[in-house]
Protein backbone atom coordinates (compact mmCIF):
# COMPACT_ATOMS: atom_id res chain seq x y z
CA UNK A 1 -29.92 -107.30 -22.30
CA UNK A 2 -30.71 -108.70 -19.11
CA UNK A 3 -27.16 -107.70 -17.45
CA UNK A 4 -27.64 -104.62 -18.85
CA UNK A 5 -31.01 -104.76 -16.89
CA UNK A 6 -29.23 -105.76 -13.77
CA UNK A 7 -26.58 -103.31 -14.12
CA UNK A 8 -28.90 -100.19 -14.13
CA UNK A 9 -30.88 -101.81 -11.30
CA UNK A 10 -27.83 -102.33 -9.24
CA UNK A 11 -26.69 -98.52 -10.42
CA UNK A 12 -29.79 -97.21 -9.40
CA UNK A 13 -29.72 -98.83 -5.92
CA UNK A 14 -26.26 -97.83 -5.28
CA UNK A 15 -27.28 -93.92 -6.31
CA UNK A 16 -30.37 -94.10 -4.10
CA UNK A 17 -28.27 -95.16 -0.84
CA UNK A 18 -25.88 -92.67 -1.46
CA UNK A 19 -28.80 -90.40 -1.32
CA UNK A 20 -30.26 -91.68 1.35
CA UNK A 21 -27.87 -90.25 3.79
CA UNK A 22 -29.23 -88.51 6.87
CA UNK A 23 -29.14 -84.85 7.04
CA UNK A 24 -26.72 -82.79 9.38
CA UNK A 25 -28.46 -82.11 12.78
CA UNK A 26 -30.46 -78.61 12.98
CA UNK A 27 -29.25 -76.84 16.14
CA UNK A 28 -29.81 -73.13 15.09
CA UNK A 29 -33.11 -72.93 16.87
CA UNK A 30 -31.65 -74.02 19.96
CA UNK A 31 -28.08 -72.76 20.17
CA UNK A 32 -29.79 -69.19 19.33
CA UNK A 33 -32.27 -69.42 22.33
CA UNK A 34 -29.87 -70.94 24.67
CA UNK A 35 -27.36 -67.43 23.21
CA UNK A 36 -30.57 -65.22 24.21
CA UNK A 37 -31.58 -66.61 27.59
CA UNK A 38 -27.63 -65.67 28.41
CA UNK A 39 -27.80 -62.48 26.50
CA UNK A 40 -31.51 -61.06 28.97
CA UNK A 41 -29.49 -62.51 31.96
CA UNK A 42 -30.81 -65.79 32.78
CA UNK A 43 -28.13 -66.96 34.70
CA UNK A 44 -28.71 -64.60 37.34
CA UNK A 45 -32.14 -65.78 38.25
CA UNK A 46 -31.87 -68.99 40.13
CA UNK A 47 -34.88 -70.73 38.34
CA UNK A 48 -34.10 -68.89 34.89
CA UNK A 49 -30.71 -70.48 35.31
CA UNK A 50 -31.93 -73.98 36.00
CA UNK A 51 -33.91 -74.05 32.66
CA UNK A 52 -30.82 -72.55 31.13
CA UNK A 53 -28.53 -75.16 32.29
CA UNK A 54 -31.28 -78.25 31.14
CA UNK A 55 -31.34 -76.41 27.44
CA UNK A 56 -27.45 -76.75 27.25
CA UNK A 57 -27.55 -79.84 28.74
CA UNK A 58 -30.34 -81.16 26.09
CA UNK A 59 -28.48 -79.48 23.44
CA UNK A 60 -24.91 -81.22 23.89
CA UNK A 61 -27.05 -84.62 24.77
CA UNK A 62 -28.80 -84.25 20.91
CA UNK A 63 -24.90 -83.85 19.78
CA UNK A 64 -23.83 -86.68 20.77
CA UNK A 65 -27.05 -88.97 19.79
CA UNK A 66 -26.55 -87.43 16.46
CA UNK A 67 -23.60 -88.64 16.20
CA UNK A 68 -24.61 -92.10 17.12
CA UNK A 69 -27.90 -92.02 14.59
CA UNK A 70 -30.16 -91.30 16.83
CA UNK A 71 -31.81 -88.48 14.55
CA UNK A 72 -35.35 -88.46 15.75
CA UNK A 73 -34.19 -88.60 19.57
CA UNK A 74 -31.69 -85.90 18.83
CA UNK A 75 -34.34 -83.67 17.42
CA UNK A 76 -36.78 -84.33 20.36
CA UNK A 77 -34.09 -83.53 22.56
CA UNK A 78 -33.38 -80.00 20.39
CA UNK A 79 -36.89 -79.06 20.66
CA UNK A 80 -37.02 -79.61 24.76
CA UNK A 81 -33.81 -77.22 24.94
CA UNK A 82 -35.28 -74.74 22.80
CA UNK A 83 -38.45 -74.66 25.32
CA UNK A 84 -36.13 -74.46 28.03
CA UNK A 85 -33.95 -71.55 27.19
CA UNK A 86 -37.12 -69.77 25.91
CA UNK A 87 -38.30 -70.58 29.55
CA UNK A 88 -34.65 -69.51 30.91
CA UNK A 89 -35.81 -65.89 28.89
CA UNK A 90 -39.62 -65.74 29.98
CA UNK A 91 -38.49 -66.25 33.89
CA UNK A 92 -35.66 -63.96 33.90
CA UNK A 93 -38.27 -61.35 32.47
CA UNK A 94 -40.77 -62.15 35.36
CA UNK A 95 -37.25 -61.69 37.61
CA UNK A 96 -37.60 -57.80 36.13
CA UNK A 97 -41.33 -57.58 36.18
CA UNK A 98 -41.16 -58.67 39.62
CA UNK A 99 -38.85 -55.60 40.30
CA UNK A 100 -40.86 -53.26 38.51
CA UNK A 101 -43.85 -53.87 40.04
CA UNK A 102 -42.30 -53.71 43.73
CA UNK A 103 -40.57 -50.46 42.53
CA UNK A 104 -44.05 -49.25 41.48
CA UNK A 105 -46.28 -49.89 44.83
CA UNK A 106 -43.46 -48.60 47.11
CA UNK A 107 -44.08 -45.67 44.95
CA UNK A 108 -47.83 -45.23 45.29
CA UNK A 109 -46.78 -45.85 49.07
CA UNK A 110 -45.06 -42.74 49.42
CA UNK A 111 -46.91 -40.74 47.70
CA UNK A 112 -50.19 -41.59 49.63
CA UNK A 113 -47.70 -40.96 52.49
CA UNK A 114 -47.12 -38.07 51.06
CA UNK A 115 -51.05 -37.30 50.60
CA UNK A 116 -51.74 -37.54 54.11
């Protein structure tokens, strides 16, 4: 009875280790802003860019501490990418705003040129 015992003991702490395996790395979140911040153009704004460039390099970084079992790291460093290519996104929108709202004042320019 009591290697029976021992047997479902050992069983049961064998099946729980298996278990106990870390799950794959989540880089959707990431990998879809970094996609985005290329997608609005945020490579051609120098400081959109930078950001852009620190979320990939975050990104591949989290790979490879993955890799080594570095899970929590590797998730800290996914979340700091994400915020950066979501940056990347927010100043290549200021970039246009920017634009925009030059465009705009030359315009009320000429036309109280215009008025005068």
């Amino acid at each position: 009875m009591r290697s029976v015992m021992t047997a479902c003991c050992l069983l049961l702490v064998v099946a729980a280790a298996g278990c106990s395996s870390n799950p794959p790395l989540r880089t959707e979140s990431s990998t879809s802003a970094i996609r985005a911040a290329e997608a609005v153009g945020a490579k051609a704004v120098p400081r959109a860019a930078l950001h852009l460039q620190l979320a990939k390099e975050e990104l591949d970084r989290a790979n490879v501490l993955a890799e080594k079992g570095d899970k929590d790291e590797a998730a800290s460093l996914l979340m700091r990418a994400e915020v950066d290519a979501e940056l990347a996104i927010l100043l290549s929108h200021e970039q246009d705003e920017k634009l925009e709202a030059a465009q705009a004042m030359e315009r009320v320019r000429q036309l109280q040129n215009d008025n005068r």
